[in-house]
Protein backbone atom coordinates (compact mmCIF):
# COMPACT_ATOMS: atom_id res chain seq x y z
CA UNK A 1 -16.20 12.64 8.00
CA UNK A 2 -14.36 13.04 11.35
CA UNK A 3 -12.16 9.78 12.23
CA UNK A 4 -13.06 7.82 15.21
CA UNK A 5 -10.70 6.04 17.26
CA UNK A 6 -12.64 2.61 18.76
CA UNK A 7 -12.12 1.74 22.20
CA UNK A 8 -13.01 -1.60 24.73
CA UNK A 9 -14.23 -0.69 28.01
CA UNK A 10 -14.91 -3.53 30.95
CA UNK A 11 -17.90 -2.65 33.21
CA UNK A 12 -16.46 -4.45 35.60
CA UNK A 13 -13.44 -2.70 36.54
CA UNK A 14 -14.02 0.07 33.72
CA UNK A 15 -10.69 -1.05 32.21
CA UNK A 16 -9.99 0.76 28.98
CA UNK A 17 -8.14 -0.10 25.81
CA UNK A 18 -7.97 0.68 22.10
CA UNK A 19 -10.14 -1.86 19.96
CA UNK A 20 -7.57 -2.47 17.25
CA UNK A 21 -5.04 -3.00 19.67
CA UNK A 22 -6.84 -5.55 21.64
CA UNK A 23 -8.04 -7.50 18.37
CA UNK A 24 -4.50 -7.35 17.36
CA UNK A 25 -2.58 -8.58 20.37
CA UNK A 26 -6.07 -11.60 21.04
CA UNK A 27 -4.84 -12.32 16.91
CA UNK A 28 -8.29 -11.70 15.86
CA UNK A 29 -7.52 -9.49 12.72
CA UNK A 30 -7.69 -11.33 9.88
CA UNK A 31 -5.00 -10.41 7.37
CA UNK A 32 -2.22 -6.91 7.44
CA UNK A 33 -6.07 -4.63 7.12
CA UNK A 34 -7.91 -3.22 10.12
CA UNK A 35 -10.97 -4.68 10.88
CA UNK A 36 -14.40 -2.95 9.99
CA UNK A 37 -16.67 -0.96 12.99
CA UNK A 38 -19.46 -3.97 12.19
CA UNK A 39 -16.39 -6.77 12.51
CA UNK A 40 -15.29 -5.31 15.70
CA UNK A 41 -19.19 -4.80 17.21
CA UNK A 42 -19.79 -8.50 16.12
CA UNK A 43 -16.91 -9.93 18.10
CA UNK A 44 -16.45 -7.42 20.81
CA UNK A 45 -19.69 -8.93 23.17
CA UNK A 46 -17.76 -12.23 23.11
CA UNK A 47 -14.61 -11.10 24.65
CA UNK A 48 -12.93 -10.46 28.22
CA UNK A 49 -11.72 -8.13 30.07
CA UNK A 50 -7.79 -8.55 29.88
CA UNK A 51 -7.33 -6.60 33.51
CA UNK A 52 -10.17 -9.16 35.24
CA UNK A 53 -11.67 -11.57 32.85
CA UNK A 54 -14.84 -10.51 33.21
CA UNK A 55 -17.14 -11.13 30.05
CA UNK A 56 -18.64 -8.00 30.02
CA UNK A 57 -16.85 -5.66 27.24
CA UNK A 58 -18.57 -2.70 25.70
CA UNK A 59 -17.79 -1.11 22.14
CA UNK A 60 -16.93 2.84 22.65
CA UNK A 61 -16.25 5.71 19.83
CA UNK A 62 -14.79 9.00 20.45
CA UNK A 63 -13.81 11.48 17.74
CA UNK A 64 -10.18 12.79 17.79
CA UNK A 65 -8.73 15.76 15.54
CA UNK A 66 -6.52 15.01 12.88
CA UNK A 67 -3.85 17.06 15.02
CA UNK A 68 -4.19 14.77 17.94
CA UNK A 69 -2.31 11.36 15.79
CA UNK A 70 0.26 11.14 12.82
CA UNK A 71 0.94 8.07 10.72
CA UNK A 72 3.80 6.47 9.09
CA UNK A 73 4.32 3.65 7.85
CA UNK A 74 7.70 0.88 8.39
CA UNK A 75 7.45 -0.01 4.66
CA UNK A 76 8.60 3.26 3.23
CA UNK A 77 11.97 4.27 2.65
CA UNK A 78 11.28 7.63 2.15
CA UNK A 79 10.09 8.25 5.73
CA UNK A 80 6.80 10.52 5.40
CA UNK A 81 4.13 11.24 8.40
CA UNK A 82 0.83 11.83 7.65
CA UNK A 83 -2.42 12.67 9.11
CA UNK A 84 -4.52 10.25 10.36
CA UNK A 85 -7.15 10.89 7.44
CA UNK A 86 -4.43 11.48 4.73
CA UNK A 87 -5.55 9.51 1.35
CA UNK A 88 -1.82 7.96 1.39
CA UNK A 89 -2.49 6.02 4.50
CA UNK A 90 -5.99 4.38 3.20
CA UNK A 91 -4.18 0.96 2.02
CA UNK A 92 -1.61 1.06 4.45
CA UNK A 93 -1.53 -2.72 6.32
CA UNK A 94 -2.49 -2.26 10.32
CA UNK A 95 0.62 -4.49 11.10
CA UNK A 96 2.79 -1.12 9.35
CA UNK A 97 1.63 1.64 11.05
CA UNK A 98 3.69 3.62 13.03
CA UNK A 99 1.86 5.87 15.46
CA UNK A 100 3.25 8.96 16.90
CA UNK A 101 1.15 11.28 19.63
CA UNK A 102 2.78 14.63 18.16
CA UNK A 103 4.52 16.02 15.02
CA UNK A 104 7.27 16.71 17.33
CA UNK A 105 7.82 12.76 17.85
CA UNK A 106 7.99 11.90 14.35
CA UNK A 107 9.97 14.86 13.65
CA UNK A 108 12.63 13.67 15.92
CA UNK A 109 12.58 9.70 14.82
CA UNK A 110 13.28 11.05 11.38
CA UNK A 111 10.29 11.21 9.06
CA UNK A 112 9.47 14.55 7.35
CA UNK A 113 5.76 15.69 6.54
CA UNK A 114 3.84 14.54 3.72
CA UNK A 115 3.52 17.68 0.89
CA UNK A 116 -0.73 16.67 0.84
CA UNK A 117 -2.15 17.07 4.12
CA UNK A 118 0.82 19.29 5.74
CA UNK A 119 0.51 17.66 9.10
């Protein structure tokens, strides 16, 4: 199954912004995990825009490729990237996660590739 990266859009003033981002910085995740597609389609009618307040917020889903994100995570001391669909990054805590946009990036903070999914 292809991941799907969640975003908020305003149809007001078609403002745009990642889903887990804007649940995490309005502290509406509950606990280190990410929040489930049917937690985040319950809430996301209620909310507002954070460019124009306007209460009119729609859920969106686009598919990425593996290739576009890499993962790491600030609790490990042996400083491995992964895939965004790697099995070693299933029980990895949202508030952990380090993002980078391109192998390249986590290359040069560091972390080496993980051995399973070769990213």
């Amino acid at each position: 199954m292809p991941d799907t990266a969640l975003f908020l859009r305003c149809a007001a003033c078609d403002h745009k912004v990642s889903a887990f981002l804007a649940f995490r910085n309005a502290g509406l995740l509950a606990g280190p995990r990410r929040p489930t597609v049917n937690e985040i389609e319950a809430i996301a009618p209620r909310l507002k825009c954070s460019q124009c307040g306007a209460k009119s917020v729609s859920l969106e889903s686009e598919p990425y490729k593996d290739s576009e994100r890499y993962w790491a995570t600030s609790e490990s001391e042996n400083r491995i990237f992964h895939r965004s669909s790697c099995t070693s990054m299933r029980s990895v805590g949202a508030g952990s996660e380090i993002n980078f946009t391109s192998r390249e990036a986590a290359v040069r903070r560091g972390y080496t590739p993980c051995r399973a999914c070769r990213p």
